[in-house]
Protein backbone atom coordinates (compact mmCIF):
# COMPACT_ATOMS: atom_id res chain seq x y z
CA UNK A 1 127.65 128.43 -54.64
CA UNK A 2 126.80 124.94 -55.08
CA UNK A 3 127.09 123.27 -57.88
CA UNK A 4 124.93 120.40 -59.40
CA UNK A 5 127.30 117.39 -58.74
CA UNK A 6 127.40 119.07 -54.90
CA UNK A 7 123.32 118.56 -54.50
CA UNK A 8 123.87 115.17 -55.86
CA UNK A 9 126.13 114.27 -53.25
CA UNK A 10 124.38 116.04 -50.30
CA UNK A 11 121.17 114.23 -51.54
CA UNK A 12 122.82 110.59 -51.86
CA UNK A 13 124.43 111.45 -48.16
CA UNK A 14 121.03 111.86 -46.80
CA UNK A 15 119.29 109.27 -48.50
CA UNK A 16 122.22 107.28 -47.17
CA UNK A 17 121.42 108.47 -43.75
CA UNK A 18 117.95 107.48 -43.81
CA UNK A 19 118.78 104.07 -45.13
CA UNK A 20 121.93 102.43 -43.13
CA UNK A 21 123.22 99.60 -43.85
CA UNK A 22 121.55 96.56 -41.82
CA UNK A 23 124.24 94.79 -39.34
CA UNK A 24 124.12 91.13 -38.91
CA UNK A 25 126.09 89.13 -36.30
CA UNK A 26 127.21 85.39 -37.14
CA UNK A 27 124.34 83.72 -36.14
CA UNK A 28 121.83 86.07 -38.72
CA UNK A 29 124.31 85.12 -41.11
CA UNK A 30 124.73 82.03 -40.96
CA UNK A 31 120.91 81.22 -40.66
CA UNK A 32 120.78 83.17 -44.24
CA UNK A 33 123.77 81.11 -45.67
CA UNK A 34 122.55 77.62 -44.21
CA UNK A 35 126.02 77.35 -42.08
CA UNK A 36 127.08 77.31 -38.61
CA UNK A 37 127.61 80.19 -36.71
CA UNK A 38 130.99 78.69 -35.60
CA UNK A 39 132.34 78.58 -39.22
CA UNK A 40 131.44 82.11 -39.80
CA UNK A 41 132.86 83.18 -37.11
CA UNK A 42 136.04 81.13 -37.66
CA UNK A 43 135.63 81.91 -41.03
CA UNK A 44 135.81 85.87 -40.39
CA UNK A 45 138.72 85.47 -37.84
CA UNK A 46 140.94 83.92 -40.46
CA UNK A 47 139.84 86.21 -42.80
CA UNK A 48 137.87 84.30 -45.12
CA UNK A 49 135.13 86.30 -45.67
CA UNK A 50 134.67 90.59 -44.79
CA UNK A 51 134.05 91.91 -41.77
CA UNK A 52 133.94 94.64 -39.46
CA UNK A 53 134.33 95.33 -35.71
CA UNK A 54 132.09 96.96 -33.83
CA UNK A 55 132.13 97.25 -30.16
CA UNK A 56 134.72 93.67 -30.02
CA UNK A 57 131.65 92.28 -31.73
CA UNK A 58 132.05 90.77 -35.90
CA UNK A 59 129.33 91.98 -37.45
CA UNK A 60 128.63 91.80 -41.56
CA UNK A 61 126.97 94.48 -43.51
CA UNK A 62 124.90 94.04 -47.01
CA UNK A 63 128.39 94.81 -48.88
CA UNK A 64 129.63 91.74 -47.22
CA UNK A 65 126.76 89.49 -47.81
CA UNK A 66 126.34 90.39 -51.77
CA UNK A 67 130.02 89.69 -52.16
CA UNK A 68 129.82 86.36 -50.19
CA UNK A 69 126.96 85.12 -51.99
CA UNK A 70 128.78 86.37 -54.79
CA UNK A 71 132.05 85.75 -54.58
CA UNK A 72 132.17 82.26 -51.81
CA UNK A 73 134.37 81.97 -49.67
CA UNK A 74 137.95 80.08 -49.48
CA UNK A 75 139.35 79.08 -46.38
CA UNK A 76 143.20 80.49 -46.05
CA UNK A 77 145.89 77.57 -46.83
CA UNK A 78 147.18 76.28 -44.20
CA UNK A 79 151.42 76.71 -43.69
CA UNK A 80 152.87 73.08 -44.10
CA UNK A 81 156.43 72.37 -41.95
C-alpha cells in the first residue's frame, strides 16, 4: 500500500525523467559566462568550479551553473616553497 509521500516521490521521479538535466561542455559554458573555454576547463581540473565526468569528457549540469553564477569561482592557492 502506498502511501501519499510514496506518489509524491514516484511523481517527482518521473517528472524528473521527462525533464533531465541539460549537459554543457566547456565551450557552452564558457560562451554563457563570457570566458575562455581554456579557463573553464583549467578551472574544473583544479577544481575550481563543479563538475562531472562523463565518458573522459567535463561536462557541467544546471546545478553547476546556478551555483557558479551564484557562488564565483576562486582559483585554488597556489603551494609556495
Amino acid at each position: 500500500m502506498s502511501t501519499q509521500r510514496d506518489v509524491k516521490t514516484m511523481t517527482d521521479t518521473i517528472v524528473e525523467m521527462q525533464n533531465p538535466p541539460q549537459l554543457m561542455n566547456p565551450r557552452e559554458l564558457a560562451k554563457c559566462l563570457g570566458l575562455c573555454p581554456d579557463t573553464i576547463r583549467r578551472a574544473a581540473k583544479a577544481g575550481a568550479i563543479p563538475s562531472l565526468r562523463a565518458g573522459g569528457a567535463v561536462r557541467f549540469n544546471s546545478d553547476h551553473v546556478a551555483q557558479i553564477t551564484r557562488d564565483g569561482f576562486a582559483w585554488p592557492k597556489r603551494k609556495t616553497n
